[in-house]
PDB file of N, CA and C in Angstrom:
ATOM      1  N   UNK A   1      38.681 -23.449 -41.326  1.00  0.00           N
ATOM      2  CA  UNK A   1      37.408 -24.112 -41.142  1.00  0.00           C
ATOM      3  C   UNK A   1      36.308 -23.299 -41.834  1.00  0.00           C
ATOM      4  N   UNK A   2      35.167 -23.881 -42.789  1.00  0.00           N
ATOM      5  CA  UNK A   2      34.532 -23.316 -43.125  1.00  0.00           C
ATOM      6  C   UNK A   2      32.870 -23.736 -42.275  1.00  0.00           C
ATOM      7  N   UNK A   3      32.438 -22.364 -42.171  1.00  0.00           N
ATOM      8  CA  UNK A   3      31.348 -22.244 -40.929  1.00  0.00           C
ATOM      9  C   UNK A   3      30.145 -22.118 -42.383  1.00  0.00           C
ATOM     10  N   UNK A   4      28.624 -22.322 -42.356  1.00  0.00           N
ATOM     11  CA  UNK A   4      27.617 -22.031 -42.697  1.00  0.00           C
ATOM     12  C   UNK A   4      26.556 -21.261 -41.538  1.00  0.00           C
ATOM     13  N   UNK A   5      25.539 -20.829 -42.473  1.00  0.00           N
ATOM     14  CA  UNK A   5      24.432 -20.114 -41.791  1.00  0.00           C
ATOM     15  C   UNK A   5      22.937 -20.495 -41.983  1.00  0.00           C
ATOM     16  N   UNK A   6      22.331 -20.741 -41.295  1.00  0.00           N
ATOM     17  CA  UNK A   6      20.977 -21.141 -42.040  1.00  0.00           C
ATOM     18  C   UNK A   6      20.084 -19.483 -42.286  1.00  0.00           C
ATOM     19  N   UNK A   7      20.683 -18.760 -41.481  1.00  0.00           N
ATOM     20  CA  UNK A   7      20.098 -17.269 -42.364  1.00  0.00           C
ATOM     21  C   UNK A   7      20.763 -16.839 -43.184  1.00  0.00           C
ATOM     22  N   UNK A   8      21.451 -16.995 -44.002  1.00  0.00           N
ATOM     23  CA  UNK A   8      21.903 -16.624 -45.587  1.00  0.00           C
ATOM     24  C   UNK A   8      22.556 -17.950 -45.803  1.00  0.00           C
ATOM     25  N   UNK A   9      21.480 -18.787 -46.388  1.00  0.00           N
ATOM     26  CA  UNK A   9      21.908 -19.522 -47.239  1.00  0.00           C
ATOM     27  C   UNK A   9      22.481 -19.067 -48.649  1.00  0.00           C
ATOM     28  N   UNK A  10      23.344 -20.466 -48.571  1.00  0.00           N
ATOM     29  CA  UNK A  10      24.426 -20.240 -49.921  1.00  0.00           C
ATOM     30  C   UNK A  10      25.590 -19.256 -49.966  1.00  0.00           C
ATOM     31  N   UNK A  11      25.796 -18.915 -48.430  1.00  0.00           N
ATOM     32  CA  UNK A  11      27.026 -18.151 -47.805  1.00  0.00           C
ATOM     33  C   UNK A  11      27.698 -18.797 -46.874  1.00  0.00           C
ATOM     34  N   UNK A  12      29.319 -18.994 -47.069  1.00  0.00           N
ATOM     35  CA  UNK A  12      30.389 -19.582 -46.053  1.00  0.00           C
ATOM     36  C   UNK A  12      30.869 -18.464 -45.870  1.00  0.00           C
ATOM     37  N   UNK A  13      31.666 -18.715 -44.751  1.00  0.00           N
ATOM     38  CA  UNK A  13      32.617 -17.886 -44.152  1.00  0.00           C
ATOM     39  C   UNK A  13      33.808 -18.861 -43.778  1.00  0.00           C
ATOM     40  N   UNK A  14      35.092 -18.560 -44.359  1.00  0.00           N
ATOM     41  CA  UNK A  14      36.421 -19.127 -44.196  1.00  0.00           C
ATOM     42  C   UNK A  14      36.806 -18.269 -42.957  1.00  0.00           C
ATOM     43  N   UNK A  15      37.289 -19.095 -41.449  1.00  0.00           N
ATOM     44  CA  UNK A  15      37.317 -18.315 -40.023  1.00  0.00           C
ATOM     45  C   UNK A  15      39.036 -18.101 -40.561  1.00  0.00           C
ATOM     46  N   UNK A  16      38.941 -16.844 -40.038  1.00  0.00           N
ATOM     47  CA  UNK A  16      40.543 -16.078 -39.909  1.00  0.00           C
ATOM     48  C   UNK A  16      40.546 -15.546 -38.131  1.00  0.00           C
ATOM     49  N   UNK A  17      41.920 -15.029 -38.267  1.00  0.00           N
ATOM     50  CA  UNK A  17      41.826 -14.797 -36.898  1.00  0.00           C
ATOM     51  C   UNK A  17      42.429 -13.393 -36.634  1.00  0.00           C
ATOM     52  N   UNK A  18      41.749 -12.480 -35.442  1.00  0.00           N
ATOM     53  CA  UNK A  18      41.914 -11.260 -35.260  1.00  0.00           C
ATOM     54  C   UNK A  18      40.594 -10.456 -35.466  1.00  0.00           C
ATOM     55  N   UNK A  19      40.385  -9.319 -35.169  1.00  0.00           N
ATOM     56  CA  UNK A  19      38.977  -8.518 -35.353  1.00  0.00           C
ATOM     57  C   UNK A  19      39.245  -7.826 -36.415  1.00  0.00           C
ATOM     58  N   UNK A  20      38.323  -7.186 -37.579  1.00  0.00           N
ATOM     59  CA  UNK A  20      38.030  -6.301 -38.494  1.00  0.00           C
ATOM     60  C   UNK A  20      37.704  -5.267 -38.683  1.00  0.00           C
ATOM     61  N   UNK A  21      36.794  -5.403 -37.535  1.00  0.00           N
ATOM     62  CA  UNK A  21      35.533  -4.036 -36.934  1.00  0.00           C
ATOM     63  C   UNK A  21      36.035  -3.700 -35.672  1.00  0.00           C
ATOM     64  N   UNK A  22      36.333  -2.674 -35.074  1.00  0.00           N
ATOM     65  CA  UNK A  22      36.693  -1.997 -33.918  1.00  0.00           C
ATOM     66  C   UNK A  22      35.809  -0.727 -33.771  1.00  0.00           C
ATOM     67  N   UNK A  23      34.968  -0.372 -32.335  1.00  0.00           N
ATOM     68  CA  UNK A  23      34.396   0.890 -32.018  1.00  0.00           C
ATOM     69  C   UNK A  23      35.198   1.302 -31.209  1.00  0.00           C
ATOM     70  N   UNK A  24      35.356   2.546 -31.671  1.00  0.00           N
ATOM     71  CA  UNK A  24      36.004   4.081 -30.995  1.00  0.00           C
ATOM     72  C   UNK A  24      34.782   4.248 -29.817  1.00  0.00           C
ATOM     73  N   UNK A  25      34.775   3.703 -28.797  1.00  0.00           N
ATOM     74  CA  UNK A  25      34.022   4.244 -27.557  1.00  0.00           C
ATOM     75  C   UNK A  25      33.615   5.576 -27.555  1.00  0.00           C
ATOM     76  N   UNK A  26      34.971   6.069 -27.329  1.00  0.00           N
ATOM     77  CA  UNK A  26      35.267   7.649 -26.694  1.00  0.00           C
ATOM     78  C   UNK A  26      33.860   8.384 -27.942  1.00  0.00           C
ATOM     79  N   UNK A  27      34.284   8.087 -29.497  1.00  0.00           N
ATOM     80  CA  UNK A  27      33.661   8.580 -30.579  1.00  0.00           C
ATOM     81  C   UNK A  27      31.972   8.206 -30.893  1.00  0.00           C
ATOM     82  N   UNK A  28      31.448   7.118 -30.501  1.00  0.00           N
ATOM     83  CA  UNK A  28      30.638   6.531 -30.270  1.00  0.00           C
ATOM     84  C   UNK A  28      29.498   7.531 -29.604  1.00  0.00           C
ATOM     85  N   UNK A  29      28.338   7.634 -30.298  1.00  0.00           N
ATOM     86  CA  UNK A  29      27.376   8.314 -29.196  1.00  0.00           C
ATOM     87  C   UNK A  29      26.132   7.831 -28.906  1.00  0.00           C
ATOM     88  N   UNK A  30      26.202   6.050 -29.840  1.00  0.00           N
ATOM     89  CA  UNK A  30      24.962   5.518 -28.950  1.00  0.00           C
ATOM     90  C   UNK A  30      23.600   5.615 -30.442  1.00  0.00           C
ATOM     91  N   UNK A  31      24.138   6.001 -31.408  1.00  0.00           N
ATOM     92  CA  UNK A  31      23.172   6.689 -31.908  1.00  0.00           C
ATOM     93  C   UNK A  31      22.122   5.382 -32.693  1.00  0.00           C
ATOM     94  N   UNK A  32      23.084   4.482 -32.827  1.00  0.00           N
ATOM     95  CA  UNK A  32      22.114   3.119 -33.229  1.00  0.00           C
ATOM     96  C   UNK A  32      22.064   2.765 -35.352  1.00  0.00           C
ATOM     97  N   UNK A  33      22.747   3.690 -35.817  1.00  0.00           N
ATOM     98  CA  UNK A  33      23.481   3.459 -37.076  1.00  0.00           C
ATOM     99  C   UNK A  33      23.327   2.095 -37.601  1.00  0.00           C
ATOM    100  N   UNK A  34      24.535   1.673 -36.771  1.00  0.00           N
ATOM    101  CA  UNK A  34      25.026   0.755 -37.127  1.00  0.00           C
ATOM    102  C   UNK A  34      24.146  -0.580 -36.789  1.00  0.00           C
ATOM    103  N   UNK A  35      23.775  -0.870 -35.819  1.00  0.00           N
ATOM    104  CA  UNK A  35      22.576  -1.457 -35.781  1.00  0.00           C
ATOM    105  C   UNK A  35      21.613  -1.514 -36.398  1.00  0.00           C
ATOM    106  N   UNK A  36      21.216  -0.619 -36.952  1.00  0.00           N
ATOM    107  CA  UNK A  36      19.938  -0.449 -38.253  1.00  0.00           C
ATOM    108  C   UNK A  36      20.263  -1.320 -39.829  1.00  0.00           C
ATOM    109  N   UNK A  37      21.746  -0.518 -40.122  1.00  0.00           N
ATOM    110  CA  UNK A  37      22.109  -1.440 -40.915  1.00  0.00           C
ATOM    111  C   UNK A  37      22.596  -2.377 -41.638  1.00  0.00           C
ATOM    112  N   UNK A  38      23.187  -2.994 -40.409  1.00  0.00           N
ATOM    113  CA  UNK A  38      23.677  -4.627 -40.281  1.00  0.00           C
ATOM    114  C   UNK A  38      22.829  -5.599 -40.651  1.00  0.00           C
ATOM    115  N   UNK A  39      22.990  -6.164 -41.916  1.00  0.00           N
ATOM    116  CA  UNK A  39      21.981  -7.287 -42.182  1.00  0.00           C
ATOM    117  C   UNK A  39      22.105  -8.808 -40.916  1.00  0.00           C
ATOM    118  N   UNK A  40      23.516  -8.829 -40.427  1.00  0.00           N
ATOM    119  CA  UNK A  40      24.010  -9.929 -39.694  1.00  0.00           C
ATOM    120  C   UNK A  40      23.383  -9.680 -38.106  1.00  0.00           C
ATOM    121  N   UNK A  41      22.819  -8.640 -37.869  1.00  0.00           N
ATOM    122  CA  UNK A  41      22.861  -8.357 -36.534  1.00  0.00           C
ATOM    123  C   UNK A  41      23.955  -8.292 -35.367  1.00  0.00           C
ATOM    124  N   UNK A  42      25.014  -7.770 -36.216  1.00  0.00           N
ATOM    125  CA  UNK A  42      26.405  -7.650 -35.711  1.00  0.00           C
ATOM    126  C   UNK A  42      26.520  -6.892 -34.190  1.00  0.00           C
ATOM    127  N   UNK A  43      25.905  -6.064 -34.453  1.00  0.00           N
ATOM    128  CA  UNK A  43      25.876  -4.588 -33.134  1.00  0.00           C
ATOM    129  C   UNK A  43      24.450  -4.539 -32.536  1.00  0.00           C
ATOM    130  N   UNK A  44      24.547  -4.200 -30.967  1.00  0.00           N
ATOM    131  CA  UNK A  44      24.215  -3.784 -29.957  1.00  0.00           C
ATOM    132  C   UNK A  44      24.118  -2.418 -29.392  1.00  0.00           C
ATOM    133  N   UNK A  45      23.338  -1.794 -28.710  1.00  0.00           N
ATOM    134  CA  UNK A  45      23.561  -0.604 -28.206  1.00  0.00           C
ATOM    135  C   UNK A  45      23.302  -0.991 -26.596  1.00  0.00           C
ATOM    136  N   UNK A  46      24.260  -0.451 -25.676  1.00  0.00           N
ATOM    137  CA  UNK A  46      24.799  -1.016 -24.312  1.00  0.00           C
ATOM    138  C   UNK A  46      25.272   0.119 -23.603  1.00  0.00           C
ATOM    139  N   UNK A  47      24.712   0.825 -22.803  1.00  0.00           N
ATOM    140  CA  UNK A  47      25.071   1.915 -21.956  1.00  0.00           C
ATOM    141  C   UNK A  47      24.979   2.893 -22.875  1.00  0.00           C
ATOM    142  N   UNK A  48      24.226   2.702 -23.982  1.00  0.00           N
ATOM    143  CA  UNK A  48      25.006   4.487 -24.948  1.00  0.00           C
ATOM    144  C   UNK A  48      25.417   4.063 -26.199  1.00  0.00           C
ATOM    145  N   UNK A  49      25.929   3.118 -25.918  1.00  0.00           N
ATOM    146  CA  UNK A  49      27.687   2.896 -26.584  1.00  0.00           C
ATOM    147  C   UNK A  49      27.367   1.552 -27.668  1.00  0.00           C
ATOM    148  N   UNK A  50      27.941   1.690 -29.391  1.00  0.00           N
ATOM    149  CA  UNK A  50      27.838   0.396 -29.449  1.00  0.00           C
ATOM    150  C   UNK A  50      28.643  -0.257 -29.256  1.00  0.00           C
ATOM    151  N   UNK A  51      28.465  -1.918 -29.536  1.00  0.00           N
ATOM    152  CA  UNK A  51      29.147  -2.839 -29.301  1.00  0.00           C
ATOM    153  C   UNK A  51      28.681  -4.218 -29.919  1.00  0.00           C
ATOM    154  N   UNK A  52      30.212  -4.822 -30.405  1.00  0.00           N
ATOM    155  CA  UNK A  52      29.860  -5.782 -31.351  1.00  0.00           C
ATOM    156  C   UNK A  52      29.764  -6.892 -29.705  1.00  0.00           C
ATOM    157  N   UNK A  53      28.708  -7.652 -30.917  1.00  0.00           N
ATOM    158  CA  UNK A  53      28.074  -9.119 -30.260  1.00  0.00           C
ATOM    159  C   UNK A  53      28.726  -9.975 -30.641  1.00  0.00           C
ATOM    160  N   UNK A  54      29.093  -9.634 -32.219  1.00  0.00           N
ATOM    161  CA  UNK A  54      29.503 -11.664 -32.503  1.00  0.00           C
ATOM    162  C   UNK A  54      29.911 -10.850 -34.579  1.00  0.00           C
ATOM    163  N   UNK A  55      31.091 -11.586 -34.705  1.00  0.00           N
ATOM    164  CA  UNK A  55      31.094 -11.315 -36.366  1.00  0.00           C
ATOM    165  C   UNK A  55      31.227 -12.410 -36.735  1.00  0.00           C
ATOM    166  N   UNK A  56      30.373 -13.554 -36.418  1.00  0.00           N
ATOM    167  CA  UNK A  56      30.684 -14.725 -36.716  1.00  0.00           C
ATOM    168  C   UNK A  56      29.531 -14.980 -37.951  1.00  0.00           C
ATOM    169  N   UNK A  57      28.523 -13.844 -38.314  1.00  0.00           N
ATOM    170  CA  UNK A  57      28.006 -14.029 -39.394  1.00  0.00           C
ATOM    171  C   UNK A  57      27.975 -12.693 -40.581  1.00  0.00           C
ATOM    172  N   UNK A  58      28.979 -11.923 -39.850  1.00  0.00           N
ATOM    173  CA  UNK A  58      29.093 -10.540 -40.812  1.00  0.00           C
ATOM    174  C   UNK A  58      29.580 -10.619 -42.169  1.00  0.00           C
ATOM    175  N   UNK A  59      28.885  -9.960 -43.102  1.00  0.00           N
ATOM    176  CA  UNK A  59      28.926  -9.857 -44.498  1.00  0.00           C
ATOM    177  C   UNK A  59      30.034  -9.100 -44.841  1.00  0.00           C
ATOM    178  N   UNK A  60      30.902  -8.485 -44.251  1.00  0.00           N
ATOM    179  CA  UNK A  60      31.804  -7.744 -44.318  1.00  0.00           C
ATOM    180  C   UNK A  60      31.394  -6.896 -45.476  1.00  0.00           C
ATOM    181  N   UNK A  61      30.385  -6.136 -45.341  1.00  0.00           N
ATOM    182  CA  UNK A  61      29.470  -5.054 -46.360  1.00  0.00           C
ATOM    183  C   UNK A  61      30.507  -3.370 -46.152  1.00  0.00           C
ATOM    184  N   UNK A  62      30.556  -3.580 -45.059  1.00  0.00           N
ATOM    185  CA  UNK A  62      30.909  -2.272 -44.468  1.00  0.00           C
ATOM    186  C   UNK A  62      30.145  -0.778 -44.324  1.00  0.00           C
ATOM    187  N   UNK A  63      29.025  -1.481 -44.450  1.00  0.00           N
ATOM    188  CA  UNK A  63      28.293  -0.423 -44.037  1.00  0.00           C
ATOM    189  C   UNK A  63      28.145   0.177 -42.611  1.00  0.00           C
ATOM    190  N   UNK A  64      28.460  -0.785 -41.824  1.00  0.00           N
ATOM    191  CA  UNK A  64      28.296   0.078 -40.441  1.00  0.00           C
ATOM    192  C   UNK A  64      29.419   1.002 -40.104  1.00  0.00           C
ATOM    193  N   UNK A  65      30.812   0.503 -41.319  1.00  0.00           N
ATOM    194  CA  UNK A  65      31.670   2.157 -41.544  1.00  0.00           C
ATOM    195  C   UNK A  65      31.303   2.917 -42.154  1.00  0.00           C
ATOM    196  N   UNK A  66      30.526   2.654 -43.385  1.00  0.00           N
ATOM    197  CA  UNK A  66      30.253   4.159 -43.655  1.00  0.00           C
ATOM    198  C   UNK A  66      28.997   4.747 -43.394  1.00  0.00           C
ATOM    199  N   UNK A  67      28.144   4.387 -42.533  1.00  0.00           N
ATOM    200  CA  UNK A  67      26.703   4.625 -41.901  1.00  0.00           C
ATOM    201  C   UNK A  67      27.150   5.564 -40.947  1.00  0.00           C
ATOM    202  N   UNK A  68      28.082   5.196 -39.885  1.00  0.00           N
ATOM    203  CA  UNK A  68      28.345   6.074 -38.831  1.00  0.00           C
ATOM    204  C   UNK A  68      28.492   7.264 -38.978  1.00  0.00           C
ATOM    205  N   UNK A  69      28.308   7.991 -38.206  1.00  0.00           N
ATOM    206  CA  UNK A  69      27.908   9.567 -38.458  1.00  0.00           C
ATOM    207  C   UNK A  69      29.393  10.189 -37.667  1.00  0.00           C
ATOM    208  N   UNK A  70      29.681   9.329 -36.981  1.00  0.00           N
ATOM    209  CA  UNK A  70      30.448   9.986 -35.590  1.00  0.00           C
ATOM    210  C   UNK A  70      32.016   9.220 -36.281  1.00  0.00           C
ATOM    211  N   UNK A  71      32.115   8.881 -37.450  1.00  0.00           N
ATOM    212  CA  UNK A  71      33.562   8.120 -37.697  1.00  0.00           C
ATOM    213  C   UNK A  71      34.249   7.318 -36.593  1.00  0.00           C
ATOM    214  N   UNK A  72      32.937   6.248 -35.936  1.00  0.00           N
ATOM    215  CA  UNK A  72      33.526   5.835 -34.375  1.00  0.00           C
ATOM    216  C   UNK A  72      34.096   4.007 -34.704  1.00  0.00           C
ATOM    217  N   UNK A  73      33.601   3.784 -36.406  1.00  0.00           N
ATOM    218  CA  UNK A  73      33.895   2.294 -36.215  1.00  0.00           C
ATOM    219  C   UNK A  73      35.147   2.022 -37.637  1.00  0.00           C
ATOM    220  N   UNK A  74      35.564   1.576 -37.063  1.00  0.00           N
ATOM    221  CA  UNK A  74      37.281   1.218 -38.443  1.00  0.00           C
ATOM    222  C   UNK A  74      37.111  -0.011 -38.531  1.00  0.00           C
ATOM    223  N   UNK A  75      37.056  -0.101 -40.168  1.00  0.00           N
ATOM    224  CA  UNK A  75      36.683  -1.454 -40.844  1.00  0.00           C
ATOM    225  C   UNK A  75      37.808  -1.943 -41.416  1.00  0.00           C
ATOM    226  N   UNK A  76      38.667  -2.953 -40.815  1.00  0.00           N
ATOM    227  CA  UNK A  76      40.014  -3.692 -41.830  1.00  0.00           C
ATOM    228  C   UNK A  76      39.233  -4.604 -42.514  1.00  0.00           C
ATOM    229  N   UNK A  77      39.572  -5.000 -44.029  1.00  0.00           N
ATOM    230  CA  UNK A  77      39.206  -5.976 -44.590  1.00  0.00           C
ATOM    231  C   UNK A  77      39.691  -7.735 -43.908  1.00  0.00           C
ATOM    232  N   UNK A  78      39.205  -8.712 -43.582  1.00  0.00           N
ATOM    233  CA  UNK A  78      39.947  -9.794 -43.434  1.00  0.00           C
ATOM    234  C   UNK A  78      40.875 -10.281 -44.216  1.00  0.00           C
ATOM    235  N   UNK A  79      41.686 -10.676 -42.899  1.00  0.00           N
ATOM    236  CA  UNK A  79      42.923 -11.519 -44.336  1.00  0.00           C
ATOM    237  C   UNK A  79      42.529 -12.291 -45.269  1.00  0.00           C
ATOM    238  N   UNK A  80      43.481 -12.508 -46.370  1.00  0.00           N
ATOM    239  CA  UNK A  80      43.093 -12.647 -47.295  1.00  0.00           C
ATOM    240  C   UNK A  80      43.025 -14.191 -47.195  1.00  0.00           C
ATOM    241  N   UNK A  81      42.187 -15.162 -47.833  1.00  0.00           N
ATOM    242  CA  UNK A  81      41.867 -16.720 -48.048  1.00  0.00           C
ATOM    243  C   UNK A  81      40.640 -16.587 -46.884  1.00  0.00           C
ATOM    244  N   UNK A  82      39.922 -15.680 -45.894  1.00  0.00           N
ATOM    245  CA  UNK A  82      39.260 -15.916 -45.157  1.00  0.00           C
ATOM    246  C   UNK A  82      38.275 -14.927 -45.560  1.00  0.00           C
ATOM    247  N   UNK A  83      37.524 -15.092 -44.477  1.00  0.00           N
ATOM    248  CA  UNK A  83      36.335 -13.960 -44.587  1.00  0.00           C
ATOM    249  C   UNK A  83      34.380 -14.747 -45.517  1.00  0.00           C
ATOM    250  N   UNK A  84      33.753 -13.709 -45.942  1.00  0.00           N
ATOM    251  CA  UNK A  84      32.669 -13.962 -46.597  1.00  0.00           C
ATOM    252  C   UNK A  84      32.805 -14.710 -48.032  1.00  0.00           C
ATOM    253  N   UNK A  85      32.262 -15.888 -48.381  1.00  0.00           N
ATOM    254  CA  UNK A  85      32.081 -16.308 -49.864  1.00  0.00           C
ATOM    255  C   UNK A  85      30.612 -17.110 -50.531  1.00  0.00           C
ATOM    256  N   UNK A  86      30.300 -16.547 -51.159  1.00  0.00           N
ATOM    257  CA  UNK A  86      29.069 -16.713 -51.542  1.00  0.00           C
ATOM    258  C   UNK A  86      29.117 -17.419 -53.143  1.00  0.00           C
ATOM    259  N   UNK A  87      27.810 -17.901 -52.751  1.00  0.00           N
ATOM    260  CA  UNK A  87      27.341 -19.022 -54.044  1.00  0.00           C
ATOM    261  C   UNK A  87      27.341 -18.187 -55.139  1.00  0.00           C
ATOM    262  N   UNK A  88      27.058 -17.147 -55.252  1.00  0.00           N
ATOM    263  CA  UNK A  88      26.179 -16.133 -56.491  1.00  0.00           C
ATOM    264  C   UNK A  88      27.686 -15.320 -57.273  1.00  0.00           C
ATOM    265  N   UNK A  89      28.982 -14.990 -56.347  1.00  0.00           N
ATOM    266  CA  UNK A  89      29.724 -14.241 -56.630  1.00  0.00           C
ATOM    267  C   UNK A  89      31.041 -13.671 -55.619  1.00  0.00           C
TER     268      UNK A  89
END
């Protein structure tokens, strides 16, 4: 199924199934990283700790893996035929 966004227009997302993004709790210290630079507004900060809200509009950029300071979030790419596709490229 292909989903649209009215905040990034001229971007689909083909839905796959399973998560991409996983936080290491234990590793996690709250520090707000990843939240800063998520264009999707993917992450939350919740007791400390982050935590994904929703990747139902993530760019799969991967920046909130390599932003983290604390190596607390592991980024799998989505399977392949799914994920982010854009008008431009």
């Amino acid at each position: 199924m292909v989903k649209t966004s009215k905040k990034f227009p001229g971007v689909k997302w083909i839905e796959g199934t399973g998560e991409f993004i996983k936080i290491d709790i234990k590793k996690c210290t709250g520090c707000g990283s990843c939240t800063k630079v998520c264009l999707a507004e993917c992450f939350q900060i919740v007791d400390k700790k982050a935590e994904l809200m929703s990747l139902d509009e993530c760019m799969e950029c991967a920046s909130c893996w390599y932003i983290c300071p604390e190596d607390a979030i592991d980024f799998f790419w989505p399977p392949g035929g799914t994920g982010y596709k854009s008008n431009w490229g």
